[in-house]
PDB file of N, CA and C in Angstrom:
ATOM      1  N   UNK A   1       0.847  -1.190   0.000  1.00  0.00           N
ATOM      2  CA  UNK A   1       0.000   0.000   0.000  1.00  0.00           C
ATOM      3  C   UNK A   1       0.882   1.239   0.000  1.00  0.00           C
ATOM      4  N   UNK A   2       0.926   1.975  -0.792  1.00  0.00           N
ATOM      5  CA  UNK A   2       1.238   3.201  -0.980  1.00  0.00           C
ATOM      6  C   UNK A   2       1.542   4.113   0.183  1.00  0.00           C
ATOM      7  N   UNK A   3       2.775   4.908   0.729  1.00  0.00           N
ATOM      8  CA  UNK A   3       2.570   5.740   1.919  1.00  0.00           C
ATOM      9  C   UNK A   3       1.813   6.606   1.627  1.00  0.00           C
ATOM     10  N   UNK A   4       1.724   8.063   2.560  1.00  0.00           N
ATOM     11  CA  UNK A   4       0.491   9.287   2.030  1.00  0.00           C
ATOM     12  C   UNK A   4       1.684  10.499   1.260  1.00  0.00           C
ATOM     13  N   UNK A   5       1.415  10.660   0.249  1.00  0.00           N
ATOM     14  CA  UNK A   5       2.166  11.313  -0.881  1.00  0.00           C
ATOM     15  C   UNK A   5       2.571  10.464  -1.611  1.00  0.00           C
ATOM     16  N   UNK A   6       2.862   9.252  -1.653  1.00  0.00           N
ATOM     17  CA  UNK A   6       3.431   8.528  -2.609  1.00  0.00           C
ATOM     18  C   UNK A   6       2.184   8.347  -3.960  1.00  0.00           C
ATOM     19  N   UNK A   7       3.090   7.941  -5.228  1.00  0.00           N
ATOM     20  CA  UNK A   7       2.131   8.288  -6.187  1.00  0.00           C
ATOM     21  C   UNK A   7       1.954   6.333  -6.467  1.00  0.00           C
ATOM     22  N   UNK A   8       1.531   6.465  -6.998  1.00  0.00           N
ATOM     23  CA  UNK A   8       0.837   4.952  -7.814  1.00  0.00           C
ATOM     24  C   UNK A   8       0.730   4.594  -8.938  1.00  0.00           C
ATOM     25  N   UNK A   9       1.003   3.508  -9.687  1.00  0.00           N
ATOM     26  CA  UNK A   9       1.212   3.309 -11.241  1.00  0.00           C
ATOM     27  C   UNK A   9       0.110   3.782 -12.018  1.00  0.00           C
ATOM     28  N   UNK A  10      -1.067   4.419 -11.796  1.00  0.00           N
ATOM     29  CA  UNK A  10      -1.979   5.046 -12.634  1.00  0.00           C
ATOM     30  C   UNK A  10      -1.660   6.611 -12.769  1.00  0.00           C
ATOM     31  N   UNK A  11      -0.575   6.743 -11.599  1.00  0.00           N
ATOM     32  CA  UNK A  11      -0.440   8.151 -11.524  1.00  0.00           C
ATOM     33  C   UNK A  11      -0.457   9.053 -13.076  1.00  0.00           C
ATOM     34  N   UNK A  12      -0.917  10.433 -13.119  1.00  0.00           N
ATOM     35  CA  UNK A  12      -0.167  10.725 -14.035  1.00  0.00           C
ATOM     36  C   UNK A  12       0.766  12.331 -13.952  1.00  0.00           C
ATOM     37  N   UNK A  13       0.987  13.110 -15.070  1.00  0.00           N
ATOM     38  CA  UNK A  13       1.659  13.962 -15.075  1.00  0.00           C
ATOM     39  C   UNK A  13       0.785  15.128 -15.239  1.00  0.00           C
ATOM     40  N   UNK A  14       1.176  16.999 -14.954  1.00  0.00           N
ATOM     41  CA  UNK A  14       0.631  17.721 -15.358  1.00  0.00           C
ATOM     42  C   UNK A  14       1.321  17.607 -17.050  1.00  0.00           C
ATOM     43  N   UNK A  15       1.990  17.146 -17.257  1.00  0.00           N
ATOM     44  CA  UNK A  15       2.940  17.353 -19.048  1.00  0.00           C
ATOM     45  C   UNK A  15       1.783  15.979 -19.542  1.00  0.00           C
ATOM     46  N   UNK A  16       1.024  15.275 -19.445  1.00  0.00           N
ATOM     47  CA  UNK A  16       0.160  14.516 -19.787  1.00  0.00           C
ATOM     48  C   UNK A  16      -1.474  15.187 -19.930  1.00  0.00           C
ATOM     49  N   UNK A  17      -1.301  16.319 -19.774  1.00  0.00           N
ATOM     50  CA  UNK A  17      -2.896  17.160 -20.268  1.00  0.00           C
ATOM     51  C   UNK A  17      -4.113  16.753 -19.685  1.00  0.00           C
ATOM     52  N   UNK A  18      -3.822  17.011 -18.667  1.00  0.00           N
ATOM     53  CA  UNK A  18      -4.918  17.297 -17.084  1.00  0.00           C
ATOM     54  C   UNK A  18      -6.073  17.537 -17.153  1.00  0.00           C
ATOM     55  N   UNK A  19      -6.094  18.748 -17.787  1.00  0.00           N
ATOM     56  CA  UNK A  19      -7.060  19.857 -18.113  1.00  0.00           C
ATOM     57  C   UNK A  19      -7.297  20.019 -19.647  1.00  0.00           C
ATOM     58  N   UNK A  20      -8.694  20.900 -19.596  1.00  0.00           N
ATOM     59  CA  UNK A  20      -9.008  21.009 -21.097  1.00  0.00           C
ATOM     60  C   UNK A  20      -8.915  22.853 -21.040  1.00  0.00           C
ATOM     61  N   UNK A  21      -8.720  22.765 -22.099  1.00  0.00           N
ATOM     62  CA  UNK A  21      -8.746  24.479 -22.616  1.00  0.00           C
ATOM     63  C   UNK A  21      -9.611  25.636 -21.760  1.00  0.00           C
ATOM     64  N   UNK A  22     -11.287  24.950 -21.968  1.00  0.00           N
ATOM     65  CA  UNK A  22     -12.143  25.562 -21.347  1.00  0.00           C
ATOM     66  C   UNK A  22     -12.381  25.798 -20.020  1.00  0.00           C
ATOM     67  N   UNK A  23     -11.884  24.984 -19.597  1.00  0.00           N
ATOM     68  CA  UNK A  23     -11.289  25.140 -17.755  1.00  0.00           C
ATOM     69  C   UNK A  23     -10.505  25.668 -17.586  1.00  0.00           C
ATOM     70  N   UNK A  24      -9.200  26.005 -18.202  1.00  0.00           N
ATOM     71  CA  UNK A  24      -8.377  26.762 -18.177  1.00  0.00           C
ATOM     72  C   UNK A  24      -9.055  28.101 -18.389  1.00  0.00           C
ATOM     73  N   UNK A  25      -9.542  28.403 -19.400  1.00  0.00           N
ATOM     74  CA  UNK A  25     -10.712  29.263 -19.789  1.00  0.00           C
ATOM     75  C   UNK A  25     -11.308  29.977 -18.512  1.00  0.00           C
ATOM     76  N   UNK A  26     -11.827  28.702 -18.206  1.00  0.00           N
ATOM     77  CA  UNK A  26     -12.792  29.682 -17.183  1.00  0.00           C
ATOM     78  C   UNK A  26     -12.059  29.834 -15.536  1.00  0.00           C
ATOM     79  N   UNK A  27     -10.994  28.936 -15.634  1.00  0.00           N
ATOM     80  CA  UNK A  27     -10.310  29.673 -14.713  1.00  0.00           C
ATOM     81  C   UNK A  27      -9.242  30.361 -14.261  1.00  0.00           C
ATOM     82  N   UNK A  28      -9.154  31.360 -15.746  1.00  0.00           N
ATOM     83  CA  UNK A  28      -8.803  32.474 -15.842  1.00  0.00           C
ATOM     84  C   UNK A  28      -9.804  33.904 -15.547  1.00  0.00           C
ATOM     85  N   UNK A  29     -10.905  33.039 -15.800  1.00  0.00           N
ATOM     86  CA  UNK A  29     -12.408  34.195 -15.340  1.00  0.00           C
ATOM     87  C   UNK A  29     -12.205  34.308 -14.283  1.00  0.00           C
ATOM     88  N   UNK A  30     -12.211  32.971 -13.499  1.00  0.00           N
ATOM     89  CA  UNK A  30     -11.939  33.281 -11.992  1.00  0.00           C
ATOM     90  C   UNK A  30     -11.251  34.024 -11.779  1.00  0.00           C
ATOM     91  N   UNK A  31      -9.968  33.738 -11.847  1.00  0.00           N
ATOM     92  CA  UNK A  31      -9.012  34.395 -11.305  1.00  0.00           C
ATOM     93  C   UNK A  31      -8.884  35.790 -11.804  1.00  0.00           C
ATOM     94  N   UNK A  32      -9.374  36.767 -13.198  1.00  0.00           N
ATOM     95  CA  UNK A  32      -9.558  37.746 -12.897  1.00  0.00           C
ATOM     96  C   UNK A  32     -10.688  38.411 -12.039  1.00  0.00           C
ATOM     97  N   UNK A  33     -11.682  37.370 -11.566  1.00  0.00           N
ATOM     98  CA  UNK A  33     -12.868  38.500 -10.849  1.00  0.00           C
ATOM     99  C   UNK A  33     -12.495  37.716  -9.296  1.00  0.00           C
ATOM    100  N   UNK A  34     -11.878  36.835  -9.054  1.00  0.00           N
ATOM    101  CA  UNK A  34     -11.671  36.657  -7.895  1.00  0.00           C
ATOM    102  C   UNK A  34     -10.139  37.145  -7.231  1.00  0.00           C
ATOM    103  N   UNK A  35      -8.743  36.853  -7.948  1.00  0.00           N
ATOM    104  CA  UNK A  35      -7.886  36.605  -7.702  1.00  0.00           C
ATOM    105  C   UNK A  35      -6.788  37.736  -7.931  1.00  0.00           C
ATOM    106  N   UNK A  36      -7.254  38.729  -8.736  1.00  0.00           N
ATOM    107  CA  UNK A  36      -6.357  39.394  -9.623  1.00  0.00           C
ATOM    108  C   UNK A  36      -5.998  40.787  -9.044  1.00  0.00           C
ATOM    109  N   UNK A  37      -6.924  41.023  -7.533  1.00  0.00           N
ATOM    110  CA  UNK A  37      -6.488  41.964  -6.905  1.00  0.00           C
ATOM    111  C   UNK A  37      -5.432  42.160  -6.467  1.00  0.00           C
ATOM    112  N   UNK A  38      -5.344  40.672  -5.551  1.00  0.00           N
ATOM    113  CA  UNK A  38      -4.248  40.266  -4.518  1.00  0.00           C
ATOM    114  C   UNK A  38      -3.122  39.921  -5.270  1.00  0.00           C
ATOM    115  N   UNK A  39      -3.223  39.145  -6.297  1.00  0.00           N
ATOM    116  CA  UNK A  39      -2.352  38.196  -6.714  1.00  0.00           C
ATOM    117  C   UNK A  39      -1.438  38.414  -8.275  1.00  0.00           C
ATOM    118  N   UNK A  40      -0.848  38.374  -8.561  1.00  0.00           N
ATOM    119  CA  UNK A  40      -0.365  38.472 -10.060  1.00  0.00           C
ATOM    120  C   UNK A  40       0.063  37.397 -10.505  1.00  0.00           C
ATOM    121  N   UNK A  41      -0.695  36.567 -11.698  1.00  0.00           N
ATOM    122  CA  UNK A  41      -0.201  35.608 -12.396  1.00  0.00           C
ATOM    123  C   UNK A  41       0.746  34.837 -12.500  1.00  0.00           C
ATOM    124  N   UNK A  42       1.687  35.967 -12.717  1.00  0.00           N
ATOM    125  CA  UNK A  42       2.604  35.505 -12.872  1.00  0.00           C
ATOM    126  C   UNK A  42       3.737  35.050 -11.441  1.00  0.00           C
ATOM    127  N   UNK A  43       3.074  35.354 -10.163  1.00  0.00           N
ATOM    128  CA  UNK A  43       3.355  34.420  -8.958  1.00  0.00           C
ATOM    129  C   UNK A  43       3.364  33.048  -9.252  1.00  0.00           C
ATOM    130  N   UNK A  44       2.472  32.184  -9.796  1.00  0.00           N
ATOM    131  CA  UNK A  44       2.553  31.137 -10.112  1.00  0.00           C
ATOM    132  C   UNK A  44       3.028  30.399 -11.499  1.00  0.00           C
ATOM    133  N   UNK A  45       4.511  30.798 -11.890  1.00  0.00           N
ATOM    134  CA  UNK A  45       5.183  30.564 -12.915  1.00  0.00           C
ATOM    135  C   UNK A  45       6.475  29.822 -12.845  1.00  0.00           C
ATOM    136  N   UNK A  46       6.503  29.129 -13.403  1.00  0.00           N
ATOM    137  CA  UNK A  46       7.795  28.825 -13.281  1.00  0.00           C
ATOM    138  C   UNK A  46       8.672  28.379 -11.864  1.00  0.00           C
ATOM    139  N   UNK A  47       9.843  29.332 -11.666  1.00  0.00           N
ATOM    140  CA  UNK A  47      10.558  28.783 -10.384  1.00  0.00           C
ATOM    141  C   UNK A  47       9.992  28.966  -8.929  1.00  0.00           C
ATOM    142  N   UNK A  48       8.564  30.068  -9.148  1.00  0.00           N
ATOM    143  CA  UNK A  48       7.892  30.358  -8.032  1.00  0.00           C
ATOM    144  C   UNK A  48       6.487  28.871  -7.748  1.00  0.00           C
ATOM    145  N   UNK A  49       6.948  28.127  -8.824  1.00  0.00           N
ATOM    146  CA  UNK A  49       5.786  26.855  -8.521  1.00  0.00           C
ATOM    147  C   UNK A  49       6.650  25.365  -7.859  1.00  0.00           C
ATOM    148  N   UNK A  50       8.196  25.887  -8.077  1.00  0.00           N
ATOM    149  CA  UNK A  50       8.993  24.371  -7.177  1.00  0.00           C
ATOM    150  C   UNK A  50       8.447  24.251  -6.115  1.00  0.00           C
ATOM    151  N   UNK A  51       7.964  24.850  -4.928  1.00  0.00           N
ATOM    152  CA  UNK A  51       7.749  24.437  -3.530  1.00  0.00           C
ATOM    153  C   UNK A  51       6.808  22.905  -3.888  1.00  0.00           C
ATOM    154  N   UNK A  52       5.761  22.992  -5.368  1.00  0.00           N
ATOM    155  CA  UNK A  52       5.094  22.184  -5.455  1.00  0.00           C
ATOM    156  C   UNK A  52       5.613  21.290  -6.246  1.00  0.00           C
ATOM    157  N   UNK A  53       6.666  21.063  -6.850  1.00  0.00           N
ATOM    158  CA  UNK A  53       7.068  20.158  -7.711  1.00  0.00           C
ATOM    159  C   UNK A  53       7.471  18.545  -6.613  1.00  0.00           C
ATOM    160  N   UNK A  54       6.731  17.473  -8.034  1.00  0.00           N
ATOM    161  CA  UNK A  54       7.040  16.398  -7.308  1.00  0.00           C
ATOM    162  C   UNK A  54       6.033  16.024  -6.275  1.00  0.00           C
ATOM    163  N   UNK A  55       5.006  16.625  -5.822  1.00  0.00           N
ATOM    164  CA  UNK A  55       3.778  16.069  -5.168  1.00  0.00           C
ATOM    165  C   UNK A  55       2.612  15.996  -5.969  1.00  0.00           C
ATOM    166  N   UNK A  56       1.751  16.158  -5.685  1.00  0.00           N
ATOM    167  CA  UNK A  56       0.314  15.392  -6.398  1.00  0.00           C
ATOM    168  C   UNK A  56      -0.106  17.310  -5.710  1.00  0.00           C
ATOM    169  N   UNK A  57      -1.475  17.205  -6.962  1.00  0.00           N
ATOM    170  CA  UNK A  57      -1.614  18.783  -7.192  1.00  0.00           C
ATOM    171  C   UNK A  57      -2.811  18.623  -6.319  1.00  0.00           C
ATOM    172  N   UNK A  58      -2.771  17.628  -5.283  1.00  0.00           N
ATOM    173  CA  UNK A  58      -3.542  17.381  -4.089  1.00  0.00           C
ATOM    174  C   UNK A  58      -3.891  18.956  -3.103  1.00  0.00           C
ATOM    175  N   UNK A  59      -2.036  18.835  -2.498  1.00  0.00           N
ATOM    176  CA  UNK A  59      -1.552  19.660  -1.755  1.00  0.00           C
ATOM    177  C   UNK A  59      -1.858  21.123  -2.113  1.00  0.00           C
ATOM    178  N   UNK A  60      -1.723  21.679  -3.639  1.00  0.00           N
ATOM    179  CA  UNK A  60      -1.664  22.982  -4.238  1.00  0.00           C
ATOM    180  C   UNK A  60      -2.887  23.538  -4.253  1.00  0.00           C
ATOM    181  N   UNK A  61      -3.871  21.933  -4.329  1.00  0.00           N
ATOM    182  CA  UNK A  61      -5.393  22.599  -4.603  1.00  0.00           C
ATOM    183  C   UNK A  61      -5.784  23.139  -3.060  1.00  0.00           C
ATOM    184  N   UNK A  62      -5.604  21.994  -2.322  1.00  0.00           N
ATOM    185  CA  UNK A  62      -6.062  22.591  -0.767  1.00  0.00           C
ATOM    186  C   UNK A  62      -5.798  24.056  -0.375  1.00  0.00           C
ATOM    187  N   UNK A  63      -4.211  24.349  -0.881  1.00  0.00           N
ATOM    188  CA  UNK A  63      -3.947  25.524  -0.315  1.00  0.00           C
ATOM    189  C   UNK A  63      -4.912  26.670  -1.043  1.00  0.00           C
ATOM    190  N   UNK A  64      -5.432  26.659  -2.366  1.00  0.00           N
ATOM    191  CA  UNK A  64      -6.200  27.202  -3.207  1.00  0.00           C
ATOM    192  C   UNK A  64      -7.502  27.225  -2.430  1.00  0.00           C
ATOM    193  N   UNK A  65      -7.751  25.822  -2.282  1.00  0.00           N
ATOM    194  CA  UNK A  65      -9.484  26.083  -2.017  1.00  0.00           C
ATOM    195  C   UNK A  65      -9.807  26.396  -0.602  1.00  0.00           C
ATOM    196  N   UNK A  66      -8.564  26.051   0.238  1.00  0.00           N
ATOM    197  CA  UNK A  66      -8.682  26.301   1.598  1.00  0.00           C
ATOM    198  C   UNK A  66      -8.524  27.615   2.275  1.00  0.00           C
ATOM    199  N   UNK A  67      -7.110  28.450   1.792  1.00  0.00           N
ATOM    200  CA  UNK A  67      -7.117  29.670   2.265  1.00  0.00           C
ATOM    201  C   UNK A  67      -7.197  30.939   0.918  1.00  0.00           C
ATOM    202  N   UNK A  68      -7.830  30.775   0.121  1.00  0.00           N
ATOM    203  CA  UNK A  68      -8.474  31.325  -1.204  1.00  0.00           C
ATOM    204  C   UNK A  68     -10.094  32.061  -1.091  1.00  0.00           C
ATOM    205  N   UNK A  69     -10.428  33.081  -1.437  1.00  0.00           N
ATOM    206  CA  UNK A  69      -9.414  34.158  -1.664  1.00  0.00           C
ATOM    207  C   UNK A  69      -9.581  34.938   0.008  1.00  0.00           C
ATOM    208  N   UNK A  70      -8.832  35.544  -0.255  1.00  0.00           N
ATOM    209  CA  UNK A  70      -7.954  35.940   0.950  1.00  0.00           C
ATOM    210  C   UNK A  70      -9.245  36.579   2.149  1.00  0.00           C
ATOM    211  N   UNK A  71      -9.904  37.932   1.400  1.00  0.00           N
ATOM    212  CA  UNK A  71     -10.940  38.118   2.228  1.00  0.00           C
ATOM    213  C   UNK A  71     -12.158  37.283   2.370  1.00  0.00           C
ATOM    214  N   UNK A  72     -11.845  35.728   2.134  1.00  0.00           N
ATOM    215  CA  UNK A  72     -13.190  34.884   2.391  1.00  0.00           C
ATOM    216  C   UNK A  72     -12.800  33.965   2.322  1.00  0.00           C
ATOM    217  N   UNK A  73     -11.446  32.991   2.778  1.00  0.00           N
ATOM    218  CA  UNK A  73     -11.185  31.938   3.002  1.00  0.00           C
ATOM    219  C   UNK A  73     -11.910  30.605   2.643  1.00  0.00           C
ATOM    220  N   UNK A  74     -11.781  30.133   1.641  1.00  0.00           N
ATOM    221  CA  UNK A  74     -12.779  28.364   1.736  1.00  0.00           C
ATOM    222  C   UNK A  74     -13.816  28.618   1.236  1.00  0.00           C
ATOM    223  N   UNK A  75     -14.509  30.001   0.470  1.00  0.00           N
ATOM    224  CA  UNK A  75     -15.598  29.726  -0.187  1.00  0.00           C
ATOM    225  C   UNK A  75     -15.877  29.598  -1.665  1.00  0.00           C
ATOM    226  N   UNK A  76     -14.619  29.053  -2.270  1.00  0.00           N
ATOM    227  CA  UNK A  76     -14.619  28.908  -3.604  1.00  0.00           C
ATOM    228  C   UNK A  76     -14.952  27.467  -3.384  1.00  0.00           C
ATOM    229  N   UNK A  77     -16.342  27.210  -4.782  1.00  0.00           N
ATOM    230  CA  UNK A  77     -16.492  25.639  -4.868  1.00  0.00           C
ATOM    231  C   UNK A  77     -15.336  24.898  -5.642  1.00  0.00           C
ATOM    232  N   UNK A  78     -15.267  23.737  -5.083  1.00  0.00           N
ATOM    233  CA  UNK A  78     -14.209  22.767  -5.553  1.00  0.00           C
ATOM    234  C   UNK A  78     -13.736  22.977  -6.968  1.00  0.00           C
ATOM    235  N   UNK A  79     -14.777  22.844  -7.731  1.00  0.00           N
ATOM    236  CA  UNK A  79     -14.472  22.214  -9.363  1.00  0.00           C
ATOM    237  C   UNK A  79     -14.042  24.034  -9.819  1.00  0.00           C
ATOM    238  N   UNK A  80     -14.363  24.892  -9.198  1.00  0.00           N
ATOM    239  CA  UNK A  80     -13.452  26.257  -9.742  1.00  0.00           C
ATOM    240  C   UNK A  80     -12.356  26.675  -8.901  1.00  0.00           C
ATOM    241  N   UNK A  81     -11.721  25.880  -7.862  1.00  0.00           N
ATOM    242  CA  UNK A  81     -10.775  25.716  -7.720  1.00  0.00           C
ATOM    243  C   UNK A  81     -10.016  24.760  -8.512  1.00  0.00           C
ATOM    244  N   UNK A  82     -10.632  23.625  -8.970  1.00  0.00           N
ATOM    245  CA  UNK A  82      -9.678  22.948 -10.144  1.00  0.00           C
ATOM    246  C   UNK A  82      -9.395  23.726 -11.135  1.00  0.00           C
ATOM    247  N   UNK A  83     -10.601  24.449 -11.204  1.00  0.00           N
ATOM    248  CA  UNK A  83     -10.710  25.279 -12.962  1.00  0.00           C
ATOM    249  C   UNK A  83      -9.536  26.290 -12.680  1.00  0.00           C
ATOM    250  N   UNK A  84      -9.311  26.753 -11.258  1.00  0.00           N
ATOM    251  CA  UNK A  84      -8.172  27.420 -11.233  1.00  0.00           C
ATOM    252  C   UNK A  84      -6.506  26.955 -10.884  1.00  0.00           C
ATOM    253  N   UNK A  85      -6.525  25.668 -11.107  1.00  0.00           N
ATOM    254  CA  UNK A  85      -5.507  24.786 -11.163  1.00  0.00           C
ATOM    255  C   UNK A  85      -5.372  24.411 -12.719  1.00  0.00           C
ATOM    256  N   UNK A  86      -5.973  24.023 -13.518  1.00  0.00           N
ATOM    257  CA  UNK A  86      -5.933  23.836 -14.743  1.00  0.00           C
ATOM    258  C   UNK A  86      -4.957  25.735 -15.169  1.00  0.00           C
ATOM    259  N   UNK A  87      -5.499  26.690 -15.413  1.00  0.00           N
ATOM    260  CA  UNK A  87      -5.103  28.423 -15.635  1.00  0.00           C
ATOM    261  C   UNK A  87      -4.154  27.737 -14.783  1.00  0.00           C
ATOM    262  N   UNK A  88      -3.582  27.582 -13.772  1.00  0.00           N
ATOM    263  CA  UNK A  88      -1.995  27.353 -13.356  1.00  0.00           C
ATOM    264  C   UNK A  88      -1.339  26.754 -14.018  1.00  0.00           C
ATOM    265  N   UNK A  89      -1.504  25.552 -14.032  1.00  0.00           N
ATOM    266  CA  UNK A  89      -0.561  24.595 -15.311  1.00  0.00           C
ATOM    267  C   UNK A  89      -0.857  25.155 -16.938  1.00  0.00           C
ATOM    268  N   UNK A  90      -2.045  26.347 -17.383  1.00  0.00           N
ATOM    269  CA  UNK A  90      -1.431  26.881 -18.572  1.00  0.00           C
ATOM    270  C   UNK A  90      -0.379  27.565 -18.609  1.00  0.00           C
ATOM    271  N   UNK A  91      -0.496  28.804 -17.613  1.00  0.00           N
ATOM    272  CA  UNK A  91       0.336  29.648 -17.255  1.00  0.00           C
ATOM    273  C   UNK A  91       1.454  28.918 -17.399  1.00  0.00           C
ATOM    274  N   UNK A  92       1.915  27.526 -16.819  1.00  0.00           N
ATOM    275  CA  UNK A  92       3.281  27.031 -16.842  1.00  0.00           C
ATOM    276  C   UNK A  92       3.803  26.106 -18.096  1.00  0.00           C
ATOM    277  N   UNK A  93       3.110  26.267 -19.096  1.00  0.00           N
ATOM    278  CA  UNK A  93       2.632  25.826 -20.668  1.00  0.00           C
ATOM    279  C   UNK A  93       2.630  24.397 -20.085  1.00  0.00           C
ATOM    280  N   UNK A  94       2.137  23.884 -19.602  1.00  0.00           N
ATOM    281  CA  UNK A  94       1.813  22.390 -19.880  1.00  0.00           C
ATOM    282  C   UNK A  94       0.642  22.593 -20.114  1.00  0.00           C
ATOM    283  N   UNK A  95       0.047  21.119 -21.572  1.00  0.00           N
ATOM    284  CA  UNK A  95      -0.641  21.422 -22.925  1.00  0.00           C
ATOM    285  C   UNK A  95      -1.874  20.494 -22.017  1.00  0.00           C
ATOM    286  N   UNK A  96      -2.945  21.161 -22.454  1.00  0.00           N
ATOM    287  CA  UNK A  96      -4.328  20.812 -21.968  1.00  0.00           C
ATOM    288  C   UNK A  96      -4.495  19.243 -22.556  1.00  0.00           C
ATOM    289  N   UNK A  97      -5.291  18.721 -21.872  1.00  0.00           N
ATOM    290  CA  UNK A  97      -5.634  17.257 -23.186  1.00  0.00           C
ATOM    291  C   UNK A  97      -7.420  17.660 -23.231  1.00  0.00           C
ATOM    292  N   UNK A  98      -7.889  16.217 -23.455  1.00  0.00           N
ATOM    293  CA  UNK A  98      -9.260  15.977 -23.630  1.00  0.00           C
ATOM    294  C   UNK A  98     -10.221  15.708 -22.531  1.00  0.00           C
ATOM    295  N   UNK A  99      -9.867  15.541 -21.237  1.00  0.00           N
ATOM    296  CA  UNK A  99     -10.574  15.583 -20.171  1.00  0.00           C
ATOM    297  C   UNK A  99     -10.063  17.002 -18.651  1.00  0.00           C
ATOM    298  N   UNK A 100     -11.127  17.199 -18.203  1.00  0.00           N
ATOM    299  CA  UNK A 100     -10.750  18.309 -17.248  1.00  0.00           C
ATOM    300  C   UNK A 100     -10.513  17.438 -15.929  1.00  0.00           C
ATOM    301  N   UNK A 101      -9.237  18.340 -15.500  1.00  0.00           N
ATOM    302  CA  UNK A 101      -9.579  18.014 -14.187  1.00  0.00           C
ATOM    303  C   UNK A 101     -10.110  18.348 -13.165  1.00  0.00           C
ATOM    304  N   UNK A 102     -10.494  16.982 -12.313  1.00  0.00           N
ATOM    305  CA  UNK A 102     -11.882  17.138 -11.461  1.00  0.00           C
ATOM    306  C   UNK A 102     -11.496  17.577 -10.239  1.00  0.00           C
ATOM    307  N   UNK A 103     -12.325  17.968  -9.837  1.00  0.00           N
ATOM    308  CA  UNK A 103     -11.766  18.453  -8.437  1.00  0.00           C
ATOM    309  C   UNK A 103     -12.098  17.194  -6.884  1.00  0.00           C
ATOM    310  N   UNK A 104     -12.101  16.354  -7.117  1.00  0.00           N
ATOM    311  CA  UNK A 104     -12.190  15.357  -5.692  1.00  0.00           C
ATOM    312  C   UNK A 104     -10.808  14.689  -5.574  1.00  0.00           C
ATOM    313  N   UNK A 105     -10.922  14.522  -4.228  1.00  0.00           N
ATOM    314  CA  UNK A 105      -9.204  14.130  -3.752  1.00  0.00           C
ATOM    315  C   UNK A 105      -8.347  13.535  -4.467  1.00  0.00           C
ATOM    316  N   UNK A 106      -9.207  12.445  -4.744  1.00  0.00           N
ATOM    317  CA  UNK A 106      -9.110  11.048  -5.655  1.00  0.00           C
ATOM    318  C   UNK A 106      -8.339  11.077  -7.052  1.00  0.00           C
ATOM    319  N   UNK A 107      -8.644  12.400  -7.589  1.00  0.00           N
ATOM    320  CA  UNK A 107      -8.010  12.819  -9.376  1.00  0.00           C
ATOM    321  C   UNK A 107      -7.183  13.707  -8.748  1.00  0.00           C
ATOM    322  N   UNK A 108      -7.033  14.378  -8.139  1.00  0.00           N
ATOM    323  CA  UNK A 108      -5.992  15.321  -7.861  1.00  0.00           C
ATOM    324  C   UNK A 108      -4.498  14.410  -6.814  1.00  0.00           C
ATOM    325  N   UNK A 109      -4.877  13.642  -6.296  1.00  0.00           N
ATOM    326  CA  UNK A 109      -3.812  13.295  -5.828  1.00  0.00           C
ATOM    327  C   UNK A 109      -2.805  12.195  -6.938  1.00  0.00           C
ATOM    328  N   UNK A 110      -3.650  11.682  -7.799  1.00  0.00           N
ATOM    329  CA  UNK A 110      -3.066  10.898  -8.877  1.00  0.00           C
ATOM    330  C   UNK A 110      -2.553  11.920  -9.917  1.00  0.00           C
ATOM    331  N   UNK A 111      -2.675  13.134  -9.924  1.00  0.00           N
ATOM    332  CA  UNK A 111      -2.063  14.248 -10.715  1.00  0.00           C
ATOM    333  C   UNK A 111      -0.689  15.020 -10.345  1.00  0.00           C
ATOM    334  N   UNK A 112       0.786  14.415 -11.030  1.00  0.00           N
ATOM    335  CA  UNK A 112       1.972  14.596 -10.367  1.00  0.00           C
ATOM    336  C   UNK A 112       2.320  16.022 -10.829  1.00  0.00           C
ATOM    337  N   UNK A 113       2.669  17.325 -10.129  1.00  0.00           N
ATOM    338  CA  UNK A 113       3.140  18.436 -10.604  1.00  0.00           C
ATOM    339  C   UNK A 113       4.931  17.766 -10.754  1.00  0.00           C
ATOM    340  N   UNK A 114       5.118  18.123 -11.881  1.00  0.00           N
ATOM    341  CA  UNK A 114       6.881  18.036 -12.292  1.00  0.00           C
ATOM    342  C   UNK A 114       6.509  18.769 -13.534  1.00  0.00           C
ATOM    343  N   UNK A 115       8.273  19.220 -14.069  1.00  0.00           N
ATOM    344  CA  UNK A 115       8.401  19.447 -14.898  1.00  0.00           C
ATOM    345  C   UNK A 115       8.619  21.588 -14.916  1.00  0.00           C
ATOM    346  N   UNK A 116       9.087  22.249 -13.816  1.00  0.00           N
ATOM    347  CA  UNK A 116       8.642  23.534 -14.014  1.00  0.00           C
ATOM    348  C   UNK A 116       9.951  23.682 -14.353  1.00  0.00           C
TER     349      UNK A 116
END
């Protein structure tokens, strides 16, 4: 049995296309009517996304959906916190595929961030 972070042979990659366009799409909506006060994009680019490299985009979403957005902590619903995990991994050009990702523990912890 797997420890807790360890990944599993179904695992996959954000460089394996996570997300679809339109989620990315729309959670870029988000993030300009929710996010874009506090935050600048480009915070989550590149060498400012290692803290997360190498875990499951488990961890990244919690911190998103948990202390997000700032003056209202935890009241973004799940699946537009994915939608705003998908707009992260565009931002970091890894290429969308044909299914979105979902937002329950279950798909996000089998989703490996590498590659920034």
């Amino acid at each position: 049995m797997p420890g807790i972070g360890s990944m599993s042979a179904r695992d996959t990659s954000v460089r394996d296309g996570v997300y679809t366009e339109p989620q990315a799409d729309r959670g870029s909506k988000t993030f300009d009517r929710v996010c874009i006060e506090c935050h600048d994009p480009t915070r989550f680019v590149g060498e400012l996304m290692k803290p997360w490299e190498n875990k499951s985009a488990h961890p990244l979403f919690e911190a998103v959906c948990l202390t997000m957005p700032e003056d209202n902590p935890g009241t973004l619903p799940r699946q537009q916190c994915a939608d705003l995990l998908a707009y992260i991994f565009k931002l970091n050009g890894f290429k969308a595929g044909n299914e979105e990702l979902k937002g329950t523990d279950e798909a996000l912890k089998a989703v490996r961030i590498e590659g920034f």
